[in-house]
C-alpha atoms as a PDB file:
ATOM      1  CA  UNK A   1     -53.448   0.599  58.068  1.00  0.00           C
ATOM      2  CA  UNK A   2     -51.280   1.117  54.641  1.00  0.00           C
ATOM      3  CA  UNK A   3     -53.134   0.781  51.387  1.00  0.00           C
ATOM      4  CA  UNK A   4     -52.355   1.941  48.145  1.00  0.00           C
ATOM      5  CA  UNK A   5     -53.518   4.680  45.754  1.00  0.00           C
ATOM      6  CA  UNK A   6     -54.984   3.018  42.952  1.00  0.00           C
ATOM      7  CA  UNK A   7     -54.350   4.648  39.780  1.00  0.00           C
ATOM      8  CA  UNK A   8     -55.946   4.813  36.302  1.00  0.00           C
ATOM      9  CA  UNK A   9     -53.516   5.601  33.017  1.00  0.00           C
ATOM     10  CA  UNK A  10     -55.059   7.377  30.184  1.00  0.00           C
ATOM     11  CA  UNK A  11     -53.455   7.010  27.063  1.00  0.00           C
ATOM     12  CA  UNK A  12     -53.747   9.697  24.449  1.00  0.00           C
ATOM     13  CA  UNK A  13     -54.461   7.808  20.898  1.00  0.00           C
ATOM     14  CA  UNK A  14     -50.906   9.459  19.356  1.00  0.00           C
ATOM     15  CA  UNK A  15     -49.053   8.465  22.223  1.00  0.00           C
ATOM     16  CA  UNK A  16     -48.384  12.332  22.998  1.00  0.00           C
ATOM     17  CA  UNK A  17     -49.726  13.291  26.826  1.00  0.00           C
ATOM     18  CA  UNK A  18     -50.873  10.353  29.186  1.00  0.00           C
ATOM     19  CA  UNK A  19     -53.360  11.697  32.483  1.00  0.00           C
ATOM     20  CA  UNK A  20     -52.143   9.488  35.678  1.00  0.00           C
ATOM     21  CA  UNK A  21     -55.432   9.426  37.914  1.00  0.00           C
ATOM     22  CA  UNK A  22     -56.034   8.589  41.715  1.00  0.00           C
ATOM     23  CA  UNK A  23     -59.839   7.252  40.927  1.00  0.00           C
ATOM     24  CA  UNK A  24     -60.292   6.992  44.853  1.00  0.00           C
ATOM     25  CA  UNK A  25     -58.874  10.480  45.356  1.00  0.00           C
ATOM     26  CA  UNK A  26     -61.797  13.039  42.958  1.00  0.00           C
ATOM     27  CA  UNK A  27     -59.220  15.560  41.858  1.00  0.00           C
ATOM     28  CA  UNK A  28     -56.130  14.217  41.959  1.00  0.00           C
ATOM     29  CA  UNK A  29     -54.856  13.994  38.568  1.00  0.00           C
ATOM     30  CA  UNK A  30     -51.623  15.238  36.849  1.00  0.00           C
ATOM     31  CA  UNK A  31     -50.203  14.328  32.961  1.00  0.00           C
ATOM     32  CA  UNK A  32     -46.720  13.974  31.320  1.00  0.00           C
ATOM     33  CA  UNK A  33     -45.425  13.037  27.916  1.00  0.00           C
ATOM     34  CA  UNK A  34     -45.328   9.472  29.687  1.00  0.00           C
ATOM     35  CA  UNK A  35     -47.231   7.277  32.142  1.00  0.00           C
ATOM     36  CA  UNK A  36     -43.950   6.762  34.216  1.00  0.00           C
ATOM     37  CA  UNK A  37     -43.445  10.637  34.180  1.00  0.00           C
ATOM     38  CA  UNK A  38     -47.460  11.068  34.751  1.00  0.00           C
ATOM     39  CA  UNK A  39     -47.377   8.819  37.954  1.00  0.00           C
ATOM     40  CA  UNK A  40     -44.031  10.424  39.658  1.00  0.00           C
ATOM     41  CA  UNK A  41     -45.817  13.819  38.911  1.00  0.00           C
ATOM     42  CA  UNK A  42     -48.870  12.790  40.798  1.00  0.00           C
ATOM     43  CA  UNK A  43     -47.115  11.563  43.657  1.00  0.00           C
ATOM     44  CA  UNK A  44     -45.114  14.874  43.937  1.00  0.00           C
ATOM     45  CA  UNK A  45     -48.865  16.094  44.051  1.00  0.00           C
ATOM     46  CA  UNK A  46     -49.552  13.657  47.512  1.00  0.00           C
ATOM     47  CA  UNK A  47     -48.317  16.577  50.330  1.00  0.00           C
ATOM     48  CA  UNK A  48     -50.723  19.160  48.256  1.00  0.00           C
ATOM     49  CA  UNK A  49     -53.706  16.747  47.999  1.00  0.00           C
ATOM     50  CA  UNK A  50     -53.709  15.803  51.804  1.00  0.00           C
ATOM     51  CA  UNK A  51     -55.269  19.417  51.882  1.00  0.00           C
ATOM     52  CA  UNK A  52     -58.293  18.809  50.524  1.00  0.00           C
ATOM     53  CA  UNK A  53     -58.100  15.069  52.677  1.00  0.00           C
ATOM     54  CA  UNK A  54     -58.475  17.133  55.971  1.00  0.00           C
ATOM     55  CA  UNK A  55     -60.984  19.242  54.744  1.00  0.00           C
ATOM     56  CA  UNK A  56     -62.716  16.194  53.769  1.00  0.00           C
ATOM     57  CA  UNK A  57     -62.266  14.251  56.862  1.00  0.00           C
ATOM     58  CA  UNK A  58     -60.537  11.775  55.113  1.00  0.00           C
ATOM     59  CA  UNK A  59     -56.953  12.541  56.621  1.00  0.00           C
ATOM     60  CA  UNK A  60     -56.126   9.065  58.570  1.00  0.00           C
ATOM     61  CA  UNK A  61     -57.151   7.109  55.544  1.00  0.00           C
ATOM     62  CA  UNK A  62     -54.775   9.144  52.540  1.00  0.00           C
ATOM     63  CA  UNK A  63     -51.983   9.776  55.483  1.00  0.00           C
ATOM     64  CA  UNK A  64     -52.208   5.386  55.148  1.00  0.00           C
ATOM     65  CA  UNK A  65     -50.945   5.297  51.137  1.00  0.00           C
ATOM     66  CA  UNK A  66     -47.465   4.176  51.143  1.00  0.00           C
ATOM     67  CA  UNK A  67     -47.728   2.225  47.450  1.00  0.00           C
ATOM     68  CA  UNK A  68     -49.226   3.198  43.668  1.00  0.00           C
ATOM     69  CA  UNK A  69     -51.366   0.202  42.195  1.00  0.00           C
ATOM     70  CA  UNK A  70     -52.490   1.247  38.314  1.00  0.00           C
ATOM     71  CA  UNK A  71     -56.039  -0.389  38.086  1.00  0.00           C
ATOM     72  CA  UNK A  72     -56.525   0.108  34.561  1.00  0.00           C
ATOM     73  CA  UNK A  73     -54.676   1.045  31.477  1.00  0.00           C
ATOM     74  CA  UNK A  74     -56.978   2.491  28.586  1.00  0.00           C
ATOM     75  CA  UNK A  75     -57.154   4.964  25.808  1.00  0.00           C
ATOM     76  CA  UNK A  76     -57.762   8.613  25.850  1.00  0.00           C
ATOM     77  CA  UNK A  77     -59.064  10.974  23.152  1.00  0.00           C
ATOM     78  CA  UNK A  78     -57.131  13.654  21.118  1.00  0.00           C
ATOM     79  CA  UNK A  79     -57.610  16.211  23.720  1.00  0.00           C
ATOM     80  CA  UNK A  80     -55.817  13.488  26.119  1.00  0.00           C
ATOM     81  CA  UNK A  81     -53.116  13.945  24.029  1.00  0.00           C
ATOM     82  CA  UNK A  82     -53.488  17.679  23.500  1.00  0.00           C
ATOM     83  CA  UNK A  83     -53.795  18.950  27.220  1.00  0.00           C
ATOM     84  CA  UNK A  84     -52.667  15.771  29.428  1.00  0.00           C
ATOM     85  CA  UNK A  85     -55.955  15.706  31.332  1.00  0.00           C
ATOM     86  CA  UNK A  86     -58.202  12.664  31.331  1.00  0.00           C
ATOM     87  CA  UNK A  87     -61.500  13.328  28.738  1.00  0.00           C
ATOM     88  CA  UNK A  88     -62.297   9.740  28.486  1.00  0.00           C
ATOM     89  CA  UNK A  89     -64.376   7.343  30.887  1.00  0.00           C
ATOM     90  CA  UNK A  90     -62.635   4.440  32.342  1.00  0.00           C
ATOM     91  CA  UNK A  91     -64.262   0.977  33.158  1.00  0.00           C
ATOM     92  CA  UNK A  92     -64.289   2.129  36.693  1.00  0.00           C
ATOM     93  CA  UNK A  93     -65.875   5.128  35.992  1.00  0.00           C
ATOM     94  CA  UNK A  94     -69.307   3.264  33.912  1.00  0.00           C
ATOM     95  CA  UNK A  95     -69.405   1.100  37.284  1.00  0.00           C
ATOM     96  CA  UNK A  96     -72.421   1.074  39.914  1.00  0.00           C
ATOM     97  CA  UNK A  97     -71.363   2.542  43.493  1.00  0.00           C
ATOM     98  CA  UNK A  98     -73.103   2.306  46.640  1.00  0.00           C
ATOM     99  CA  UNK A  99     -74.861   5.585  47.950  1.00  0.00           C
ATOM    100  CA  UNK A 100     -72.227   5.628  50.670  1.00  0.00           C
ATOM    101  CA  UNK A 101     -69.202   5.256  48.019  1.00  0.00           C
ATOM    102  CA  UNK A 102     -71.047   7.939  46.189  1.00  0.00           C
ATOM    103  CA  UNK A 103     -71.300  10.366  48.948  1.00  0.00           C
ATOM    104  CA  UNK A 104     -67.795   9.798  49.935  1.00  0.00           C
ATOM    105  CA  UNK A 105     -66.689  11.416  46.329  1.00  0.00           C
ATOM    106  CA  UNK A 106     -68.895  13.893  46.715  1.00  0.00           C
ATOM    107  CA  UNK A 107     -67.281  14.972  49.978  1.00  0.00           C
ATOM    108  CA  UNK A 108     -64.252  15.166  48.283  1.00  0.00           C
ATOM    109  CA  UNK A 109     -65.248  17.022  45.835  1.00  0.00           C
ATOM    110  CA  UNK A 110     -67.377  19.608  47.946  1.00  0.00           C
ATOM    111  CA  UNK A 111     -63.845  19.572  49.622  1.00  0.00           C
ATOM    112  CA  UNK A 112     -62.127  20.626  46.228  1.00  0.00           C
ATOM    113  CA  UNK A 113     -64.585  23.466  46.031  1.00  0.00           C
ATOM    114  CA  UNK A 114     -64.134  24.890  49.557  1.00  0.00           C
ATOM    115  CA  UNK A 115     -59.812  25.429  49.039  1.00  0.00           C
ATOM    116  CA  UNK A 116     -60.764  26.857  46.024  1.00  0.00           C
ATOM    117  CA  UNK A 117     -62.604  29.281  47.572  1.00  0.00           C
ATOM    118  CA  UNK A 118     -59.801  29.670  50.138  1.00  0.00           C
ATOM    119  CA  UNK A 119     -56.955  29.953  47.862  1.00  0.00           C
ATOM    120  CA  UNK A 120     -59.056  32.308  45.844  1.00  0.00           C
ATOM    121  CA  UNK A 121     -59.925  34.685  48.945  1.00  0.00           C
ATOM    122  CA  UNK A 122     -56.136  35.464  49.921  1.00  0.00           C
ATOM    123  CA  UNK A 123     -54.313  35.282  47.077  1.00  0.00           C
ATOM    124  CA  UNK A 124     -53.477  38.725  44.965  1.00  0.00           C
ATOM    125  CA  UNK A 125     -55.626  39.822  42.559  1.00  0.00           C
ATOM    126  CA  UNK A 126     -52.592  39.848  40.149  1.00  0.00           C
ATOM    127  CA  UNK A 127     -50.876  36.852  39.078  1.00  0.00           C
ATOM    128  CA  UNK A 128     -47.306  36.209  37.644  1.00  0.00           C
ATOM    129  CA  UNK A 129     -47.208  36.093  34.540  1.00  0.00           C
ATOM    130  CA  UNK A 130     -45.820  33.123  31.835  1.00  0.00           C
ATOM    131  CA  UNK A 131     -42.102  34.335  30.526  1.00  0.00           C
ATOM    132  CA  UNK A 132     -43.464  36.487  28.002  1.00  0.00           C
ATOM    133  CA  UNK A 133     -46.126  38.538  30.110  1.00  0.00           C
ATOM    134  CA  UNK A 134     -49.248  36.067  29.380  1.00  0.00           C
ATOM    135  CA  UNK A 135     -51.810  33.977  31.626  1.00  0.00           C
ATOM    136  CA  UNK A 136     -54.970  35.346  33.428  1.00  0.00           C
ATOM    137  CA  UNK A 137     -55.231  37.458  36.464  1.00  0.00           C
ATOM    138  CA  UNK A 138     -57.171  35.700  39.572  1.00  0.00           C
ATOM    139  CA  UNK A 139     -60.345  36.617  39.038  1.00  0.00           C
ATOM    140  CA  UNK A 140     -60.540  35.830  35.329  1.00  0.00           C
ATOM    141  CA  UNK A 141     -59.316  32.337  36.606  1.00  0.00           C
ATOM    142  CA  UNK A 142     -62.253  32.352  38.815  1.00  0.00           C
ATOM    143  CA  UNK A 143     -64.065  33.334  36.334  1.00  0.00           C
ATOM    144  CA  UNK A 144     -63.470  30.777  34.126  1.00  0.00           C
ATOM    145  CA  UNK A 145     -63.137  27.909  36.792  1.00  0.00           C
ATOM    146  CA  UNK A 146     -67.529  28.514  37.065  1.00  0.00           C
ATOM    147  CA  UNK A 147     -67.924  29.098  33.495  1.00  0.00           C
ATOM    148  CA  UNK A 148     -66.200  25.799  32.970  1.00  0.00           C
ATOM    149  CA  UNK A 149     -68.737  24.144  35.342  1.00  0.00           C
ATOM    150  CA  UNK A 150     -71.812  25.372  34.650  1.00  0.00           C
ATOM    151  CA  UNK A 151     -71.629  24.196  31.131  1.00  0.00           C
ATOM    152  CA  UNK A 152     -71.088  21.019  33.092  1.00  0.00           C
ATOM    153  CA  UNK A 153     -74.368  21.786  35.135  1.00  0.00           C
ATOM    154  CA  UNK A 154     -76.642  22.016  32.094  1.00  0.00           C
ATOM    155  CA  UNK A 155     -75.384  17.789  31.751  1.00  0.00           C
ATOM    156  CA  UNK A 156     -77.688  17.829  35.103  1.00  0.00           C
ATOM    157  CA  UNK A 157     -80.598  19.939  33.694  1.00  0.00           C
ATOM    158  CA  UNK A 158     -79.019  22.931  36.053  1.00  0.00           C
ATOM    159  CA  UNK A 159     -79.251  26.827  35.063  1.00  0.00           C
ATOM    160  CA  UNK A 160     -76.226  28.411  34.138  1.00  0.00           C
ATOM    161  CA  UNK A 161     -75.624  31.120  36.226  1.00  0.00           C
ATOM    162  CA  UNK A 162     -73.951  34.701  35.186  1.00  0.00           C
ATOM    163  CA  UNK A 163     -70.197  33.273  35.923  1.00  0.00           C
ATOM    164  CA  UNK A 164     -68.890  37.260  35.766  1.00  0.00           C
ATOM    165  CA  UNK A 165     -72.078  38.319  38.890  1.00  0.00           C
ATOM    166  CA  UNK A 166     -71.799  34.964  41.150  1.00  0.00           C
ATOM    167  CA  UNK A 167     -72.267  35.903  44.578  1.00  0.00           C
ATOM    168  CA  UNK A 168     -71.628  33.902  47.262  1.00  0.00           C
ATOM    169  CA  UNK A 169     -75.119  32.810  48.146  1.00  0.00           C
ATOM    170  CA  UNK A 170     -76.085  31.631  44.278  1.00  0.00           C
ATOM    171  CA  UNK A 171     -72.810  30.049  44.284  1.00  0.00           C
ATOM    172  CA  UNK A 172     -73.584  28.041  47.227  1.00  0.00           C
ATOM    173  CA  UNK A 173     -77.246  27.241  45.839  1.00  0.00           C
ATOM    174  CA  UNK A 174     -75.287  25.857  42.767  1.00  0.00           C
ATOM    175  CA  UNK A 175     -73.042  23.514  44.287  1.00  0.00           C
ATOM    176  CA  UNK A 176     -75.820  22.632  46.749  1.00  0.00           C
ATOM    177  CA  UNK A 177     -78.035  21.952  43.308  1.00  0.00           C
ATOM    178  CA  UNK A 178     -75.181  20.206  42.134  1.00  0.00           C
ATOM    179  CA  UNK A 179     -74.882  17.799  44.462  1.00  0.00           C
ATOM    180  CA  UNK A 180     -78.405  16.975  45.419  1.00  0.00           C
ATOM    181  CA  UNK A 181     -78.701  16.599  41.611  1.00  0.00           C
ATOM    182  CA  UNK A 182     -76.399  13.946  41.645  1.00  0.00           C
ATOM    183  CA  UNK A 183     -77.588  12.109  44.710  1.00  0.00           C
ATOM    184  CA  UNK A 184     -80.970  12.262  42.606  1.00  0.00           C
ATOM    185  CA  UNK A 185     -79.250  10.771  38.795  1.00  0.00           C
ATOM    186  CA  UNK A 186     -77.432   7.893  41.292  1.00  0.00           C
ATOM    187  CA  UNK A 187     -80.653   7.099  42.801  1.00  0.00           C
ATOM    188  CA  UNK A 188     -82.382   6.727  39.255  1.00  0.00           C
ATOM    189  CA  UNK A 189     -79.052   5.131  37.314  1.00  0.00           C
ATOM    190  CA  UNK A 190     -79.040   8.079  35.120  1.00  0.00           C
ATOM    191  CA  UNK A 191     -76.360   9.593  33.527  1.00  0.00           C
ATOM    192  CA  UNK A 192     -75.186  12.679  33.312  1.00  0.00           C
ATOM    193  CA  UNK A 193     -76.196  13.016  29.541  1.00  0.00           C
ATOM    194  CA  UNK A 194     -73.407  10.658  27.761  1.00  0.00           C
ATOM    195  CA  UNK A 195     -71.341  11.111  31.190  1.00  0.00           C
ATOM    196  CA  UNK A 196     -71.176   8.645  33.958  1.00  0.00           C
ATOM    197  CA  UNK A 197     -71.800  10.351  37.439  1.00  0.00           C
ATOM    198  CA  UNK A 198     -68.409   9.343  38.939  1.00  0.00           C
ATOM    199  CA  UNK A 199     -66.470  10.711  35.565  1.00  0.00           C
ATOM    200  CA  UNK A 200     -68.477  13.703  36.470  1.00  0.00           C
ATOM    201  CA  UNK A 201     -67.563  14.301  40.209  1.00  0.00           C
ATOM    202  CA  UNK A 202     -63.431  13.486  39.270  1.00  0.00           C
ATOM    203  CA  UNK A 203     -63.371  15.727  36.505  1.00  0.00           C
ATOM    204  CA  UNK A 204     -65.129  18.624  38.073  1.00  0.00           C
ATOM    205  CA  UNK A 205     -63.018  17.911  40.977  1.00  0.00           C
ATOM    206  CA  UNK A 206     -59.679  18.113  38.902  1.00  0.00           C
ATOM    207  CA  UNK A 207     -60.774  21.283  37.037  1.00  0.00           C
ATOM    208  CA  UNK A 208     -61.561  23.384  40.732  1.00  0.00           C
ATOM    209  CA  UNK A 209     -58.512  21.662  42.025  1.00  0.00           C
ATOM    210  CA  UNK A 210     -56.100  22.259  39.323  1.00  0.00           C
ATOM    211  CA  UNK A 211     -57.035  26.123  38.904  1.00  0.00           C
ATOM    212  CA  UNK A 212     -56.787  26.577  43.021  1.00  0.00           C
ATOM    213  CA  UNK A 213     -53.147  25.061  42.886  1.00  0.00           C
ATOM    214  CA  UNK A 214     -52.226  27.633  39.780  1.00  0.00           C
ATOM    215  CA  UNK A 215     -53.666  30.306  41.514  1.00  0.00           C
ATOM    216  CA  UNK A 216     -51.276  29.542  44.455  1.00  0.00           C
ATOM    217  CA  UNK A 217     -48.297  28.884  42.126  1.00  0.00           C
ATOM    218  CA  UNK A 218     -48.870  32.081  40.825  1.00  0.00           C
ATOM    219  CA  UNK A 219     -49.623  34.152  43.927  1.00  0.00           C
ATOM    220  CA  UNK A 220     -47.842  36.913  44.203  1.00  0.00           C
ATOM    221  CA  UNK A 221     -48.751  38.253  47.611  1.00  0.00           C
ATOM    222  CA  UNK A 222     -45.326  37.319  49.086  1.00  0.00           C
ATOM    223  CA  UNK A 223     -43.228  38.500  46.246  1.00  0.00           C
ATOM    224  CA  UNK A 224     -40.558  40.915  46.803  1.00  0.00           C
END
């Protein structure tokens, strides 16, 4: 059956960046100077997404989109404008799901988490570097990928783990914690502090997501 990725535009308030999102896709998000540009860069983004779609289970269903629908048009924050990601909520965000739309985000999400973890395990340790020799190494993109997130945990009452001594068995309690502390806000209409639960699963979906794909842009275990 075709359907069509519906898409939210974020509008930074000086008209700078603009974040095109897939709000039925946690994760898939890419910015530009424009919404046009924003949209044709998240569509170039489609073949690398359906990854984390078969990891997901979902592959039938995103194989399907043949056609962009933008849902909602709305405006952004300076840091919209500053780094072309989306920092602001949209209407669809703020709205009440269904446990089974919930968990369905979730799984995409989880699925976000578990390339990461694959790109991270066989890519070099050593990145390329930017034109003039800067930009982190993988495992201070690691690093910072769980730093990022746990500050994001404490919005669920969560510990903040040591992000430089994660193993793989507290990382796995976290995202487990994670989760089932979501499932738990959704059941009592809470937010996540000032953050709306589905805001929270996209954007910590785009953050894992978006440092995975740099990590393999900047892999150098091929190079010659």
């Amino acid at each position: 059956m075709d359907q069509s990725l519906r898409v939210i535009v974020e509008i930074g308030p000086k008209g700078q960046k603009v974040a095109a999102v897939a709000i039925d896709w946690p994760g898939l998000e890419r910015g530009a100077k424009t919404a046009d540009s924003a949209i044709e860069r998240l569509k170039s983004y489609l073949p690398r997404y359906a990854q984390i779609a078969k990891l997901a289970g979902m592959e039938t269903s995103f194989a399907a989109i043949n056609t962009v629908e933008i849902v909602e048009e709305y405006l952004g924050t300076g840091s919209t404008d500053f780094w072309g990601i989306s920092f602001a909520f949209s209407s669809i965000d703020r709205q009440n799901v269904s446990i089974e739309a919930l968990e369905r985000e979730l799984t995409l999400m989880q699925a976000c988490w578990s390339f990461f973890d694959q790109v991270r395990l066989r890519v070099s340790a050593e990145m390329r570097k930017g034109p003039r020799g800067g930009g982190r190494d993988r495992d201070q993109i690691v690093r910072h990928t769980l730093a990022v997130e746990q500050d994001w945990a404490t919005k669920l009452g969560l510990h903040i783990l040591d992000s430089a001594n994660v193993t793989e068995e507290t990382l796995k309690a976290h995202r487990t914690a994670y989760c089932e502390t979501i499932r738990s806000f959704h059941a009592e209409n809470k937010l996540a502090k000032t953050w709306p639960l589905r805001y929270l699963i996209r954007h910590t979906a785009y953050h894992t997501l978006d440092h995975a794909w740099e990590m393999e842009d900047k892999d150098l275990t091929n190079a010659s």
